[in-house]
Protein backbone atom coordinates (compact mmCIF):
# COMPACT_ATOMS: atom_id res chain seq x y z
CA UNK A 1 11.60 -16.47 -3.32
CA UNK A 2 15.39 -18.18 -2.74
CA UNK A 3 15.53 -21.70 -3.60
CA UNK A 4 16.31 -22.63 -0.32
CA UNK A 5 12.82 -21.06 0.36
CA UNK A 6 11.42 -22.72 -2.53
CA UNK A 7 12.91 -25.92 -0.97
CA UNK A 8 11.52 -25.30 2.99
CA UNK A 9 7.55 -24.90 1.43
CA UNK A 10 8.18 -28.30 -0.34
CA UNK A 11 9.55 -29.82 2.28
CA UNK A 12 7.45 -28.41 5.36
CA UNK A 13 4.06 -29.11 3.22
CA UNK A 14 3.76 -25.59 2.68
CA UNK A 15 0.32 -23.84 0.16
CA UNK A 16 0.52 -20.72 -2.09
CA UNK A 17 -1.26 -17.94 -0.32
CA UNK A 18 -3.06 -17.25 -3.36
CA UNK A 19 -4.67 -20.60 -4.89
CA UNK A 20 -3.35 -22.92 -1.97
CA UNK A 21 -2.17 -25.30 -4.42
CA UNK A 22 0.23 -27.49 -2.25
CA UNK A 23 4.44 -26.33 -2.57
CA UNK A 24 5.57 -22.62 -2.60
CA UNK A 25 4.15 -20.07 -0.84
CA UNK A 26 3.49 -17.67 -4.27
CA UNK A 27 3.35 -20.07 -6.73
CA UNK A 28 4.07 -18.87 -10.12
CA UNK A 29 0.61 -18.41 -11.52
CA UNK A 30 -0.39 -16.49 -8.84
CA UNK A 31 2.59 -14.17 -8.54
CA UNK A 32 2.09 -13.49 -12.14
CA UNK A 33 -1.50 -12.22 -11.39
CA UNK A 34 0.14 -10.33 -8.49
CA UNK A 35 2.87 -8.58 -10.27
CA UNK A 36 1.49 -8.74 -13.62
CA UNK A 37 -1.39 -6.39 -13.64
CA UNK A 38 -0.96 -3.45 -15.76
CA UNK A 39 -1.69 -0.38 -12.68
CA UNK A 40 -4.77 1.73 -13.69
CA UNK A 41 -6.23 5.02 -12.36
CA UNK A 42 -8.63 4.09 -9.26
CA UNK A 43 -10.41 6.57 -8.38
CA UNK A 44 -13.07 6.25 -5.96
CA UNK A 45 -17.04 7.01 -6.35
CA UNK A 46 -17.62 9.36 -4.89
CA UNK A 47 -14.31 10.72 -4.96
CA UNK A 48 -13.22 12.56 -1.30
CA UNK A 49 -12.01 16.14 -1.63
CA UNK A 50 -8.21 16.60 -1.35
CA UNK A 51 -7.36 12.87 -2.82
CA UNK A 52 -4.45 13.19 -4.89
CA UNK A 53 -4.84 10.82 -8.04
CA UNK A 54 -4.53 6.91 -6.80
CA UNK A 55 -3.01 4.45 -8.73
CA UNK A 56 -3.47 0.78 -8.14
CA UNK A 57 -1.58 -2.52 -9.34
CA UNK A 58 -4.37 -4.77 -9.13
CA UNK A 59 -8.16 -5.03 -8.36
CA UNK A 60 -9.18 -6.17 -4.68
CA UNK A 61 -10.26 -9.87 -5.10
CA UNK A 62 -9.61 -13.44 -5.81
CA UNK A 63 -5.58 -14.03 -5.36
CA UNK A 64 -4.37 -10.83 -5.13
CA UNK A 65 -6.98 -10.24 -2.01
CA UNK A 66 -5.74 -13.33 -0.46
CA UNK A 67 -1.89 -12.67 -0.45
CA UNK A 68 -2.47 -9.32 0.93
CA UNK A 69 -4.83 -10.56 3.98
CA UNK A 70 -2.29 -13.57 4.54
CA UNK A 71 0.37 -11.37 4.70
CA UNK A 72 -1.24 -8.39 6.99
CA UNK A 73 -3.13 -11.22 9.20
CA UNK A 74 -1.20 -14.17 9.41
CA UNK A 75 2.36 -12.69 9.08
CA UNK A 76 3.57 -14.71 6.59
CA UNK A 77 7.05 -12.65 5.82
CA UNK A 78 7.60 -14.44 2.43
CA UNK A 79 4.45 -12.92 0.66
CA UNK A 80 6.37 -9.37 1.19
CA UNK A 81 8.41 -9.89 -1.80
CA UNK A 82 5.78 -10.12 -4.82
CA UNK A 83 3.36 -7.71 -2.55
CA UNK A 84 6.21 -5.34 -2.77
CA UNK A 85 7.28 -5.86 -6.14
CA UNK A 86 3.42 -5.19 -6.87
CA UNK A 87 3.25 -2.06 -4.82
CA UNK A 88 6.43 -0.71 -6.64
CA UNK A 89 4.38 -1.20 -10.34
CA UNK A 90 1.89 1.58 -8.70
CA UNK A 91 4.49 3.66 -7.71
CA UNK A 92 6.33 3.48 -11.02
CA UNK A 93 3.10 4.31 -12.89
CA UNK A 94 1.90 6.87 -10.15
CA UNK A 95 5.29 8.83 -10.98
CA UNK A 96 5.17 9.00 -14.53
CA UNK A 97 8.44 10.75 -16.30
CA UNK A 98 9.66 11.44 -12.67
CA UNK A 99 11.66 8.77 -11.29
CA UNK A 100 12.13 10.49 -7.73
CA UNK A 101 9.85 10.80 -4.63
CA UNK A 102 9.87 10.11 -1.29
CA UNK A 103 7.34 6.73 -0.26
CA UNK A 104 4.63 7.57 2.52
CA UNK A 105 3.30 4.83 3.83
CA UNK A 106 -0.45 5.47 6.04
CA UNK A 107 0.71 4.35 9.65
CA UNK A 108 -0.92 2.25 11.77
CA UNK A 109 -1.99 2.65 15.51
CA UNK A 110 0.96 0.75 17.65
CA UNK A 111 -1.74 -1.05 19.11
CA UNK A 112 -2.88 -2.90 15.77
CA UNK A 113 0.77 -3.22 15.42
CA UNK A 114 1.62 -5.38 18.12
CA UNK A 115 -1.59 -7.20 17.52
CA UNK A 116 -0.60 -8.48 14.33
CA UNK A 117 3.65 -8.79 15.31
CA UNK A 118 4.37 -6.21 12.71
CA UNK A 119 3.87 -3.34 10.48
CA UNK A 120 3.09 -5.00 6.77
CA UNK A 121 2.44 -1.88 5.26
CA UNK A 122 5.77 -0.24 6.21
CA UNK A 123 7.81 -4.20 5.23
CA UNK A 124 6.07 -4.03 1.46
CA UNK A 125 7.60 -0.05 0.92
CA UNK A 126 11.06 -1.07 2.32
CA UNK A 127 10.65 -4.02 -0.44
CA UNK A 128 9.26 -1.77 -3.26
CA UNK A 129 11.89 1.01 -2.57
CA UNK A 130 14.65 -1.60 -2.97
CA UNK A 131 12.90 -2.95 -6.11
CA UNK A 132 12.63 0.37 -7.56
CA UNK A 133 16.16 1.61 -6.90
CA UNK A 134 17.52 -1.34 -8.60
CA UNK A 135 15.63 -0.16 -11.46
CA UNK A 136 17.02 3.13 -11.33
CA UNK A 137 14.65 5.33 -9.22
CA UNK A 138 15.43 8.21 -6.85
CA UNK A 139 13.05 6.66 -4.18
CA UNK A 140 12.95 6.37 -0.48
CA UNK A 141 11.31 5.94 2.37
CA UNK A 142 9.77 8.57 4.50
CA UNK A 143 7.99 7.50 7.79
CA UNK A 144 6.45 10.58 8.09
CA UNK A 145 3.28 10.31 9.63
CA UNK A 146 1.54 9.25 13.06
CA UNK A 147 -1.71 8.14 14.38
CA UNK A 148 -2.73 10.93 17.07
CA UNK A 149 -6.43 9.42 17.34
CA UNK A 150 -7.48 6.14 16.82
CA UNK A 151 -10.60 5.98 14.56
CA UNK A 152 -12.94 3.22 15.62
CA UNK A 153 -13.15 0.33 13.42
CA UNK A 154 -14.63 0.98 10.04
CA UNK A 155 -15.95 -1.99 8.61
CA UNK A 156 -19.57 -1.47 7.74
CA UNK A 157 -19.14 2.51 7.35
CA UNK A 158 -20.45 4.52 4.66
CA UNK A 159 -17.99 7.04 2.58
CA UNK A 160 -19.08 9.86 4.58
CA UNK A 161 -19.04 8.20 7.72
CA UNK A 162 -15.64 7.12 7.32
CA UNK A 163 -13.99 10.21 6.38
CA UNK A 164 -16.04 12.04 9.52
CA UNK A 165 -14.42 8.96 11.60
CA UNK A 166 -10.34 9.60 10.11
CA UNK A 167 -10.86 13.52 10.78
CA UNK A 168 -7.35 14.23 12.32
CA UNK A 169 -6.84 10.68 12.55
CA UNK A 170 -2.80 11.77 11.58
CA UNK A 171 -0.60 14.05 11.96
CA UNK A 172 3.45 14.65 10.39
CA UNK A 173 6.10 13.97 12.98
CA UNK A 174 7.91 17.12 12.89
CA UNK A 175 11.53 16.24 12.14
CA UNK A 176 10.00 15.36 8.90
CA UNK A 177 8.69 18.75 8.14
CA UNK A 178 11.50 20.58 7.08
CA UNK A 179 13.06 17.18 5.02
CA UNK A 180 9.55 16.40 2.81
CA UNK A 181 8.96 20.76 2.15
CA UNK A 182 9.20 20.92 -1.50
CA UNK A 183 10.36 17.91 -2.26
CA UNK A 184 7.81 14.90 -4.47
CA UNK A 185 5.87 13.26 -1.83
CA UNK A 186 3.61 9.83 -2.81
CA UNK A 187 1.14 8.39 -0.42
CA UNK A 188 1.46 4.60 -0.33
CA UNK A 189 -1.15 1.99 1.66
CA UNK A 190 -1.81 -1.67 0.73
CA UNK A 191 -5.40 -1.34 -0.38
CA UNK A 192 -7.82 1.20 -1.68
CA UNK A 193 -11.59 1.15 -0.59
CA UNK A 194 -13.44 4.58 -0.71
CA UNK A 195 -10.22 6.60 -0.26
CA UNK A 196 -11.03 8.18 2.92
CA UNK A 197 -7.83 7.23 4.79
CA UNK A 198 -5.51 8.45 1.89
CA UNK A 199 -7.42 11.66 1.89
CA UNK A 200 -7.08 11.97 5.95
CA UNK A 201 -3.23 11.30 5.44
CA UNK A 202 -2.50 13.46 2.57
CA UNK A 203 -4.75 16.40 4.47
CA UNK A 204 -2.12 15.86 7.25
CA UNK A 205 0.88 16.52 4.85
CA UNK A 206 -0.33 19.22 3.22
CA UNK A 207 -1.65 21.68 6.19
CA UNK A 208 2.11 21.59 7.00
CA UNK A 209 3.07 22.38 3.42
CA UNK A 210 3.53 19.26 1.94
CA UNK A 211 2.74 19.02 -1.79
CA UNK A 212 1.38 15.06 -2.37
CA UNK A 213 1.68 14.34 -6.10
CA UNK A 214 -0.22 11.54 -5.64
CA UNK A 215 -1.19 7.93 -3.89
CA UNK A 216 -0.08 4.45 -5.12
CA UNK A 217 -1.60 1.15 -3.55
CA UNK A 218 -1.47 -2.67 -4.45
CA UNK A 219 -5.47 -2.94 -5.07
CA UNK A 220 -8.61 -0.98 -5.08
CA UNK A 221 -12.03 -2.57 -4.49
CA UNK A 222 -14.83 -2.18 -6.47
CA UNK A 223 -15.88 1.05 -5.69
CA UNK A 224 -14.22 2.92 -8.10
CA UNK A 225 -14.45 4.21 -11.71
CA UNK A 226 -11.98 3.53 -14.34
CA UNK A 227 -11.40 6.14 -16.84
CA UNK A 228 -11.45 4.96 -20.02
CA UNK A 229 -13.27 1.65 -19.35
């Protein structure tokens, strides 16, 4: 955050999204626990076929939870940068020794986009992908995919239920076909819960070829196992 930003929060009265503790709108406890996290392996139980290996930046809850639903829900712009900054830790760690791939973000229906006044998934890749380049990485953005079929809301919905309600939920738009053939792909979304939409979107890639090395978020829920732990 700018210090002119920093200034406005004071000023207008503003509370950190995370711990609303009156002043900034991060303040800096909370975008240490945002940006902070060391990213893990989160896969989830049971694991859907065809999910590439998902690394996440933080667990869904407490702050981290809170920034990400302010952001998505409530537009508040200024919580991009740290979200960002905390998706680009999962991509780093999701690459490994490569430092190249192109970022695919899981779209959105238009509809839920207008709803909300804008895309937050697609504004925290355009932040990590500037984050990451300044650090040296090959990375970009690749708006690859589309909603063809709107799934009906999933809240409530078993594993299985939700992966039979994303079946050819997406599909590539084809002037990306020919760019993303052969070349490191990563699947990107904000949050991971049983991994049915990742493994909907990365199905969609790779029936047109597309090779997805893997899928990088900025927090898993609970359902998932930790190797190692």
């Amino acid at each position: 955050m700018s210090l002119r930003d920093a200034f406005l929060d004071l000023v207008l009265g503003g509370r950190c999204a995370g711990c609303e503790r009156p002043g900034v709108s991060v303040c800096a406890e909370c975008w240490s626990e945002l940006t902070g996290s060391v990213p893990f392996q989160a896969w989830p139980e049971p694991r859907p076929e065809s999910l590439p290996q998902p690394t996440a930046s933080a667990p869904y809850d407490g702050v981290v939870r809170r920034v990400i639903l302010e952001h998505k829900e409530h537009a508040r712009y200024g919580l991009a940068k740290p979200l960002g900054v905390a998706l680009a830790n999962a991509v780093s760690a999701g690459l490994g020794p490569s430092r190249a791939a192109w970022l695919c973000p899981v779209p959105s229906t238009w509809a839920t986009v207008r709803t909300r006044g804008h895309d937050p998934l697609r504004r925290l890749v355009i932040v990590a992908v500037r984050h990451l380049r300044g650090q040296g990485y090959d990375v970009r953005l690749a708006d690859a995919l589309r909603v063809v079929r709107r799934p009906v809301d999933q809240a409530g919905l078993s594993a299985t239920e939700r992966s039979a309600n994303l079946a050819g939920a997406f599909a590539i738009r084809s002037r990306w076909a020919e760019t993303l053939t052969g070349q490191p792909v990563l699947l990107v979304d904000d949050v991971l819960t049983t991994g049915s939409t990742l493994a909907e979107a990365c199905r969609a890639l790779e029936t047109t070829g597309i090779k997805v090395s893997g899928c990088a978020v900025i927090a898993a829920t609970a359902r998932r196992t930790i190797p190692g732990s």
